[in-house]
Protein backbone atom coordinates (compact mmCIF):
# COMPACT_ATOMS: atom_id res chain seq x y z
CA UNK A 1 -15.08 -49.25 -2.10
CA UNK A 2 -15.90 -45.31 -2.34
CA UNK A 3 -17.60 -46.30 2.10
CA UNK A 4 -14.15 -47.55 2.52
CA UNK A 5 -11.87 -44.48 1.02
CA UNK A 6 -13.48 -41.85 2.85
CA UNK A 7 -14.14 -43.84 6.35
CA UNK A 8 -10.63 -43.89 6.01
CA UNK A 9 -9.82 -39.77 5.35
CA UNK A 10 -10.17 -37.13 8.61
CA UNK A 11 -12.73 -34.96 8.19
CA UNK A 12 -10.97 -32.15 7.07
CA UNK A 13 -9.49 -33.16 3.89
CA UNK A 14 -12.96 -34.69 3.26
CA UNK A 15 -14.35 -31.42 3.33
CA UNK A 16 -11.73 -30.22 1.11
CA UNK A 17 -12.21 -32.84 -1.07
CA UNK A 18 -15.92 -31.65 -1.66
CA UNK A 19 -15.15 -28.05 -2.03
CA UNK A 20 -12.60 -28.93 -4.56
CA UNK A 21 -15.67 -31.08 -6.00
CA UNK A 22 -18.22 -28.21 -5.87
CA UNK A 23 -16.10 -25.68 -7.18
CA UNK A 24 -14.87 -27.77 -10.46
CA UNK A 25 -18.54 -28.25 -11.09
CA UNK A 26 -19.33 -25.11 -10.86
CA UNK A 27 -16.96 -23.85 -13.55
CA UNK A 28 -17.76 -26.55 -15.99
CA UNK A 29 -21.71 -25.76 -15.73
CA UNK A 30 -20.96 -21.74 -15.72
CA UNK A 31 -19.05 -22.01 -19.08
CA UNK A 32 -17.03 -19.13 -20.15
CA UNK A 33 -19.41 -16.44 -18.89
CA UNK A 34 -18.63 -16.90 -15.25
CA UNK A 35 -16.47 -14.22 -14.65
CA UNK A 36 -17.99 -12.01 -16.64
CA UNK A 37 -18.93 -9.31 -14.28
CA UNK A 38 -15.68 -9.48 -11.93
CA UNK A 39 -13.40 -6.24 -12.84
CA UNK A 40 -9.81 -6.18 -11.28
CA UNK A 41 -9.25 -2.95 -9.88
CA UNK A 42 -6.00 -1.78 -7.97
CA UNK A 43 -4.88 1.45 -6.52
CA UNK A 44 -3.10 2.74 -9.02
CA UNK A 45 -2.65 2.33 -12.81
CA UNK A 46 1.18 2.63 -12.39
CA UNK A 47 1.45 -0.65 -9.35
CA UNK A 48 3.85 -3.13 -10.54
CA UNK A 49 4.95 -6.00 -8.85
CA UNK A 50 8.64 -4.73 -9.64
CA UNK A 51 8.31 -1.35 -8.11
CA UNK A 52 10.16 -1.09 -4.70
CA UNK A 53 8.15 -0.05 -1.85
CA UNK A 54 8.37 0.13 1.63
CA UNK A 55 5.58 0.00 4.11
CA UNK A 56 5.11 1.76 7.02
CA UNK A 57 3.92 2.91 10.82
CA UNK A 58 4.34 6.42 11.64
CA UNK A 59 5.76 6.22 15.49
CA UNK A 60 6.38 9.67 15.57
CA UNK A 61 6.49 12.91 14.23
CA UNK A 62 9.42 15.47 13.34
CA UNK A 63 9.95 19.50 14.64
CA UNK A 64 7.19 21.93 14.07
CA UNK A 65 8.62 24.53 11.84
CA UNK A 66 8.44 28.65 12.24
CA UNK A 67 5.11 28.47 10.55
CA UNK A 68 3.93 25.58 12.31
CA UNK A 69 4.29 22.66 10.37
CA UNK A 70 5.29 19.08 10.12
CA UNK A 71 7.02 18.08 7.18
CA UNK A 72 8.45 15.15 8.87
CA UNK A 73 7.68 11.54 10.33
CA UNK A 74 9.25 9.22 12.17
CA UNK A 75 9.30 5.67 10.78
CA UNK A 76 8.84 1.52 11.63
CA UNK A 77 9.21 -1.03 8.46
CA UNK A 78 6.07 -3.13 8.51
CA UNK A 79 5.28 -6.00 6.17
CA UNK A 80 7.42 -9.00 5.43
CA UNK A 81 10.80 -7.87 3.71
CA UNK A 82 10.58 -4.64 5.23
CA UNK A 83 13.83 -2.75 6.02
CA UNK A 84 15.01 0.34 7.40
CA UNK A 85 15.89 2.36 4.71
CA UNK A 86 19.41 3.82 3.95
CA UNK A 87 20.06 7.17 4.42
CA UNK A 88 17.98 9.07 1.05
CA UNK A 89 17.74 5.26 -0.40
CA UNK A 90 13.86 7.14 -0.61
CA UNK A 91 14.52 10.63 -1.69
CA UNK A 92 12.86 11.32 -4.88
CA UNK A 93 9.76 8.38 -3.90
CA UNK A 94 6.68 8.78 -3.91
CA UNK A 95 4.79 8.46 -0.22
CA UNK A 96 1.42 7.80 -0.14
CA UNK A 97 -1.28 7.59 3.15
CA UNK A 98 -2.88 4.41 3.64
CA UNK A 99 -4.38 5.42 7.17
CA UNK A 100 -5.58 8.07 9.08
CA UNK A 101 -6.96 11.74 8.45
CA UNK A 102 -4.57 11.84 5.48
CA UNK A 103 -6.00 8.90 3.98
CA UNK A 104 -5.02 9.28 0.06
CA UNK A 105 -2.73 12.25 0.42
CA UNK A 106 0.81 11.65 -2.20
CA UNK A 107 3.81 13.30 -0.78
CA UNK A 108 7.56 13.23 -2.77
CA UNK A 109 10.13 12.78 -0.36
CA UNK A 110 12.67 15.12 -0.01
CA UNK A 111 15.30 13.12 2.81
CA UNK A 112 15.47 9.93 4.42
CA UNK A 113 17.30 8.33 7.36
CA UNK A 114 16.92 4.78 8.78
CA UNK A 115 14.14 6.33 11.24
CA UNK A 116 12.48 9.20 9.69
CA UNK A 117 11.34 11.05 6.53
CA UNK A 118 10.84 13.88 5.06
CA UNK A 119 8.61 15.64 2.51
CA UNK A 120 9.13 18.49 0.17
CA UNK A 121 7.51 21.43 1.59
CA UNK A 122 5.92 21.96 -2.09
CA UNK A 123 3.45 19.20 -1.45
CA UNK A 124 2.55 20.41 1.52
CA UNK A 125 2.93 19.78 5.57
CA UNK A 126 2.15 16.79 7.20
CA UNK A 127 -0.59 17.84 9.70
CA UNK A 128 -2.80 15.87 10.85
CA UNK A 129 -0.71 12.59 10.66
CA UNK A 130 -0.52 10.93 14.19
CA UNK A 131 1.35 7.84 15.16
CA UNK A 132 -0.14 4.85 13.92
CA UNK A 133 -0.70 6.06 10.57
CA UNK A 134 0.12 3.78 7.84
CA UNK A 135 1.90 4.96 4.78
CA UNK A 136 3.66 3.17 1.72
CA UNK A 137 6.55 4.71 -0.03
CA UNK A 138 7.25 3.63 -3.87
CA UNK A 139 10.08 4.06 -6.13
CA UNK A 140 7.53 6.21 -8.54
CA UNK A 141 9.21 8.77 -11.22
CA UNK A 142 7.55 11.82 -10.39
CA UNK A 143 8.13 12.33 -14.52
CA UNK A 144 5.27 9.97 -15.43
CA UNK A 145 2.70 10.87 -13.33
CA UNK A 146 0.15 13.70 -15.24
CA UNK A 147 0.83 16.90 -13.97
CA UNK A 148 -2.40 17.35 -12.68
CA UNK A 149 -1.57 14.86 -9.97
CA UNK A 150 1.37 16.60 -8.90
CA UNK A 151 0.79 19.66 -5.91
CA UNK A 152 0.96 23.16 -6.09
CA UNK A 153 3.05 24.88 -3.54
CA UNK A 154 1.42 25.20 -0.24
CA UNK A 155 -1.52 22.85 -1.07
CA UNK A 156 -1.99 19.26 -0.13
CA UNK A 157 -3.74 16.73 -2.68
CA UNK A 158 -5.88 14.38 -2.38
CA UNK A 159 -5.39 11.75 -5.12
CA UNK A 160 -8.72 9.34 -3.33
């Protein structure tokens, strides 16, 4: 009978079939010390599923001002459910590198359009971001965050 069943199956849902297998009989001969060692670990203490966020690809960058500095970036949505924003839907968020020599770097932003945003000049310029550079931008309260992660004016941080 068991020749007949799985003559009868393709190959691929027999080989699901026996990692479905393998992995129920691992858990029941592990017992409750399986998982053990795993930790979960995240980005950030304050990530929550609720938190709006848009993702981002820096296509550009803004004017260089009198001192020479960028304070601003031009913008495409990436990620599923990504939007433009509305104009300063993002002023007051939190914008954090994901990519590039400013890997880590937090930034508050100051003004938004549908294409490009920009940071308070507090937390420092911009430079060194080039297009391609990914960034997220959360709906963070800059309130609960410990002061020592917030910047000094003139200075960029480094929250890595």
């Amino acid at each position: 009978m068991t020749k007949i069943f799985l003559n009868g199956i393709s190959a691929g849902v027999r080989a699901i079939l026996m990692a479905s297998a393998f992995l129920l009989m691992f858990q029941a001969c592990a017992g409750s010390s399986w998982s053990d060692n795993f930790q979960l670990v995240g980005h950030d203490p304050l990530v929550d599923p609720v938190i709006r966020r848009l993702t981002g690809k820096v296509t550009g960058l803004g004017k260089v001002n009198k001192d020479g500095h960028i304070y601003s970036i031009r913008l495409e949505p990436i990620g599923p459910k990504m939007l433009p924003p509305n104009r300063n839907e993002l002023r007051g968020w939190r914008l954090t590198v994901l990519k590039g020599a400013r890997f880590g770097y937090v930034y508050w932003v100051h003004s938004n359009t549908s294409t490009e945003i920009t940071v308070h000049s507090k937390d420092g310029w911009l430079d060194g971001v080039v297009t391609g550079d990914l960034f997220v931008v959360e709906q963070i309260d800059s309130k609960l965050l410990p002061a020592a992660k917030r910047l000094d004016v003139g200075e960029a941080q480094n929250v890595v």
